[in-house]
C-alpha atoms as a PDB file:
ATOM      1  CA  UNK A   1     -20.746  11.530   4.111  1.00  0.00           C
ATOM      2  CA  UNK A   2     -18.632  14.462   2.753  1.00  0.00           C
ATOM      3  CA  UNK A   3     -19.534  16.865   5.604  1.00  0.00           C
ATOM      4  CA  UNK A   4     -18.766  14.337   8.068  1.00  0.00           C
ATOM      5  CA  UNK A   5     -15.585  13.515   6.844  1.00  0.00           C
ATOM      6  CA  UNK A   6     -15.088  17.984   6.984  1.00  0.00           C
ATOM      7  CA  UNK A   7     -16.028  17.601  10.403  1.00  0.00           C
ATOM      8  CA  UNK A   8     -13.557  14.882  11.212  1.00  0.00           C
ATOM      9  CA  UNK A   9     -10.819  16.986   9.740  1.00  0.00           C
ATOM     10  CA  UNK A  10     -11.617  19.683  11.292  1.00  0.00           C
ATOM     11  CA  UNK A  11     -11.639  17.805  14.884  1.00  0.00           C
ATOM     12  CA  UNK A  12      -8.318  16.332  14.038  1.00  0.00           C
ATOM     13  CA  UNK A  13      -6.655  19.392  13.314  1.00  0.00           C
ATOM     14  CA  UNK A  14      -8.356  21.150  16.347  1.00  0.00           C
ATOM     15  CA  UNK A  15      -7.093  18.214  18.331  1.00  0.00           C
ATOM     16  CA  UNK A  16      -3.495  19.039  16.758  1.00  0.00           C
ATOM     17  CA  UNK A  17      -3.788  22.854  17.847  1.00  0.00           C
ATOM     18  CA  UNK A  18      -4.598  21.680  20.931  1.00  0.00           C
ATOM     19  CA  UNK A  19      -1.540  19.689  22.016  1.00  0.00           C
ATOM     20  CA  UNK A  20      -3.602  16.331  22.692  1.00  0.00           C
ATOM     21  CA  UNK A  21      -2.513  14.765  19.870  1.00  0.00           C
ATOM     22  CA  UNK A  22      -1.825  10.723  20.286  1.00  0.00           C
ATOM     23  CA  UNK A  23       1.107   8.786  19.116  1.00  0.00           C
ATOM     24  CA  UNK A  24      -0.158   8.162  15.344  1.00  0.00           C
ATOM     25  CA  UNK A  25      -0.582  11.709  15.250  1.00  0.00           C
ATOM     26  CA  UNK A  26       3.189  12.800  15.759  1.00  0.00           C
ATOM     27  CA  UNK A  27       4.003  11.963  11.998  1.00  0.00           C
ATOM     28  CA  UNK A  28       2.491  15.347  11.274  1.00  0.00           C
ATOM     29  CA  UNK A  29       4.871  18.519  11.023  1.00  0.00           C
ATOM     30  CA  UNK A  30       4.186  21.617  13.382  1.00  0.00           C
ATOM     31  CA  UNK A  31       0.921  23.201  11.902  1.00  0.00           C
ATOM     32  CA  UNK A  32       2.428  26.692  11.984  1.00  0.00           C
ATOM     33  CA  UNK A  33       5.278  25.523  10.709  1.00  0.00           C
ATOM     34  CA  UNK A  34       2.968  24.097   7.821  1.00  0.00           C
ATOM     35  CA  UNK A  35       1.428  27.351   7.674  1.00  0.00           C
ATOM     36  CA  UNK A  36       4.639  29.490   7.111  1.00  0.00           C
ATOM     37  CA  UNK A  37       5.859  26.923   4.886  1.00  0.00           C
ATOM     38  CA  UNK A  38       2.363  27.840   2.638  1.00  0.00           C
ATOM     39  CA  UNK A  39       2.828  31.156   2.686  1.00  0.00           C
ATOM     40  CA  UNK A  40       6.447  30.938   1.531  1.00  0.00           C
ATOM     41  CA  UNK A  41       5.463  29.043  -1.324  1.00  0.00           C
ATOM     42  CA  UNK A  42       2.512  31.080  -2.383  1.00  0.00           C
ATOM     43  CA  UNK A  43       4.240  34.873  -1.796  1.00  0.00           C
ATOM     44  CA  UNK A  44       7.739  33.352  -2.948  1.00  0.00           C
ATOM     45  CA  UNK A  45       9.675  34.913  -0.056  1.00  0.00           C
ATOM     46  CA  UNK A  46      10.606  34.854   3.098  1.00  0.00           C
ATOM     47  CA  UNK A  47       9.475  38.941   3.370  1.00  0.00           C
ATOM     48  CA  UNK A  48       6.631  38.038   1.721  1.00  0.00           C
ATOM     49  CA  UNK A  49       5.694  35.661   4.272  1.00  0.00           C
ATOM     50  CA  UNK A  50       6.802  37.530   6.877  1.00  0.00           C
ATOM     51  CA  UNK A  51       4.207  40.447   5.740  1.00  0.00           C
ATOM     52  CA  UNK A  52       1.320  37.939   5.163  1.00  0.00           C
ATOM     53  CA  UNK A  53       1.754  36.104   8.490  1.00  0.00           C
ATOM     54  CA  UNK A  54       2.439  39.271  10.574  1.00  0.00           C
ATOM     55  CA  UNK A  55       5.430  37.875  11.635  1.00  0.00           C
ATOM     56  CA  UNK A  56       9.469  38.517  11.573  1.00  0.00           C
ATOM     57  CA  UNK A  57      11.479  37.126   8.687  1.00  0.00           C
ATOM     58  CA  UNK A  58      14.116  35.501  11.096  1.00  0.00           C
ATOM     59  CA  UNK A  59      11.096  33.520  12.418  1.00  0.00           C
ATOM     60  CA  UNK A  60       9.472  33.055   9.122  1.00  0.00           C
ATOM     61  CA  UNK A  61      13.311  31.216   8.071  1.00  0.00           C
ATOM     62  CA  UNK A  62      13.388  29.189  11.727  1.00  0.00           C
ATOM     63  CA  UNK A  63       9.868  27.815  10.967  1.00  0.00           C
ATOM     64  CA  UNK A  64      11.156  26.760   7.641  1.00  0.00           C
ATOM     65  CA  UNK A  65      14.785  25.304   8.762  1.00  0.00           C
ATOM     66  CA  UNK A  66      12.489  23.510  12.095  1.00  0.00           C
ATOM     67  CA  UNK A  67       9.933  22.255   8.724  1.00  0.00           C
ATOM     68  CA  UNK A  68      13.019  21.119   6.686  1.00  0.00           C
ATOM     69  CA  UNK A  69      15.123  19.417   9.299  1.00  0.00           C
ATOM     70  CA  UNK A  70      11.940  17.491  10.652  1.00  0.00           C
ATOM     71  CA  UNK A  71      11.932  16.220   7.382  1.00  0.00           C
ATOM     72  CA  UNK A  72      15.284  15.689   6.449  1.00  0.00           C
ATOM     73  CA  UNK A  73      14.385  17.079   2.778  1.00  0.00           C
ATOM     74  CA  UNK A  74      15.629  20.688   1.453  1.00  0.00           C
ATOM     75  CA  UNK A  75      12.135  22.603   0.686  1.00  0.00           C
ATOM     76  CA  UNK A  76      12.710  25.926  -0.771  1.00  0.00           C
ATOM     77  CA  UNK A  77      16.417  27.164  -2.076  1.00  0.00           C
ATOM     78  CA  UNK A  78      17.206  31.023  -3.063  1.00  0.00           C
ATOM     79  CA  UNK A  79      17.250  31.824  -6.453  1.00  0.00           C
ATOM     80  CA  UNK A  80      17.095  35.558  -8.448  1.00  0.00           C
ATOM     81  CA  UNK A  81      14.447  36.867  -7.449  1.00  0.00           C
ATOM     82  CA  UNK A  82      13.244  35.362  -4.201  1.00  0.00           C
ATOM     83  CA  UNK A  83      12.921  31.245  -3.555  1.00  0.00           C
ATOM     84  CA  UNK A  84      12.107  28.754  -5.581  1.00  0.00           C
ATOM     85  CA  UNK A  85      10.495  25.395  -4.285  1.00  0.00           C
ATOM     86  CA  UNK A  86      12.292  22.125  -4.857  1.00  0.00           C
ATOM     87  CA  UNK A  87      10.247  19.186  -6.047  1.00  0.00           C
ATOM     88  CA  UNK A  88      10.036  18.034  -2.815  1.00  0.00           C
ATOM     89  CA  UNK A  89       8.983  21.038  -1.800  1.00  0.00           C
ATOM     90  CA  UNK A  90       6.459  21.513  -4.530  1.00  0.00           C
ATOM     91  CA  UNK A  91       4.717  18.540  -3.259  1.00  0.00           C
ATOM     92  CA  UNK A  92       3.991  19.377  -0.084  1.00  0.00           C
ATOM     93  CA  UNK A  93       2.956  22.566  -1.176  1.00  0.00           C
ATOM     94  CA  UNK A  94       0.371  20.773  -3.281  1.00  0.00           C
ATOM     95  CA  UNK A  95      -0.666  18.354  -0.364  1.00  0.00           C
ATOM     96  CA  UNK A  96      -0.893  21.851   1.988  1.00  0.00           C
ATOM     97  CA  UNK A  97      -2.435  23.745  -0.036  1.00  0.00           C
ATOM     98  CA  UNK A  98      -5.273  20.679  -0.284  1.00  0.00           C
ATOM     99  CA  UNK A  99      -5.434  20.296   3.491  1.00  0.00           C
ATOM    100  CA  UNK A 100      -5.789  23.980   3.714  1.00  0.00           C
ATOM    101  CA  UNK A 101      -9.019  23.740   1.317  1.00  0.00           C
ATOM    102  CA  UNK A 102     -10.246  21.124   3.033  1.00  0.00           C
ATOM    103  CA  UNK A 103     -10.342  22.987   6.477  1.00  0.00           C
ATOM    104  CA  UNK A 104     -11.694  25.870   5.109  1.00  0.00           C
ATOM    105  CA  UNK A 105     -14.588  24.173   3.570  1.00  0.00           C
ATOM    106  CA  UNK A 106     -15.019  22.058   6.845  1.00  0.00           C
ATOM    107  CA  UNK A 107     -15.330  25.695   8.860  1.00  0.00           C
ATOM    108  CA  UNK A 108     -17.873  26.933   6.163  1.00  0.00           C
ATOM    109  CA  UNK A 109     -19.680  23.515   6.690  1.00  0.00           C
ATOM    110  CA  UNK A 110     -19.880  24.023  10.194  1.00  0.00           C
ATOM    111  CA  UNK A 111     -20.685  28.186  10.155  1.00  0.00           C
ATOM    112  CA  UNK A 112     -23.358  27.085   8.032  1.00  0.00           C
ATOM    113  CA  UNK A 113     -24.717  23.755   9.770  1.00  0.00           C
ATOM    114  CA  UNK A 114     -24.507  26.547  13.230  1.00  0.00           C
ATOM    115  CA  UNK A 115     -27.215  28.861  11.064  1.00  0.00           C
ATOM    116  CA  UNK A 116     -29.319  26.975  10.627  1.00  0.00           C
ATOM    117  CA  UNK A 117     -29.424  25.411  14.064  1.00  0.00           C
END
């Protein structure tokens, strides 16, 4: 039950990287934007991001403005040293962080199920 559930996931969000996503799915931000947004939270910068994602800070910041505005909700604001997450931004951390484990363990499901096949 678990596994399948992984692989659904998994198909979902392959669906998403895709582009053929259907009209239920649109409620979801940009994955990459999701993705910088994780990064940010977990190094605590935008530099930090920027190092971890191979990517330019001014990018790293547009993902994060594009992530914000789509929601209409402030996630991160500058304090000494670096950013600090709002609440709002907090919880999606949380709830990306958990999708992010999920995937993972849906990959290692399906490396594993591919073994032994």
């Amino acid at each position: 039950m678990i596994e399948q559930q992984q692989e659904e996931l998994l198909e979902y969000y392959l669906q998403r990287l895709s582009g053929s996503e259907s009209a239920s799915d649109r409620t979801l931000p940009n994955l990459e934007a999701l993705r910088v947004f994780e990064a940010t939270a977990r190094t605590g910068s935008f530099a930090g991001a920027a190092l971890t994602l191979r990517q330019t800070e001014a990018r790293i910041r547009e993902h994060l403005r594009s992530l914000e505005a789509g929601l209409g909700v402030a996630l991160v604001r500058q304090s000494t040293p670096g950013l600090e997450l709002t609440p709002a931004g907090e919880r999606l951390a949380q709830g990306v962080r958990a999708g992010l484990a999920q995937i993972s363990s849906a990959v290692e499901a399906l490396r594993m199920r591919l073994i032994r096949e």
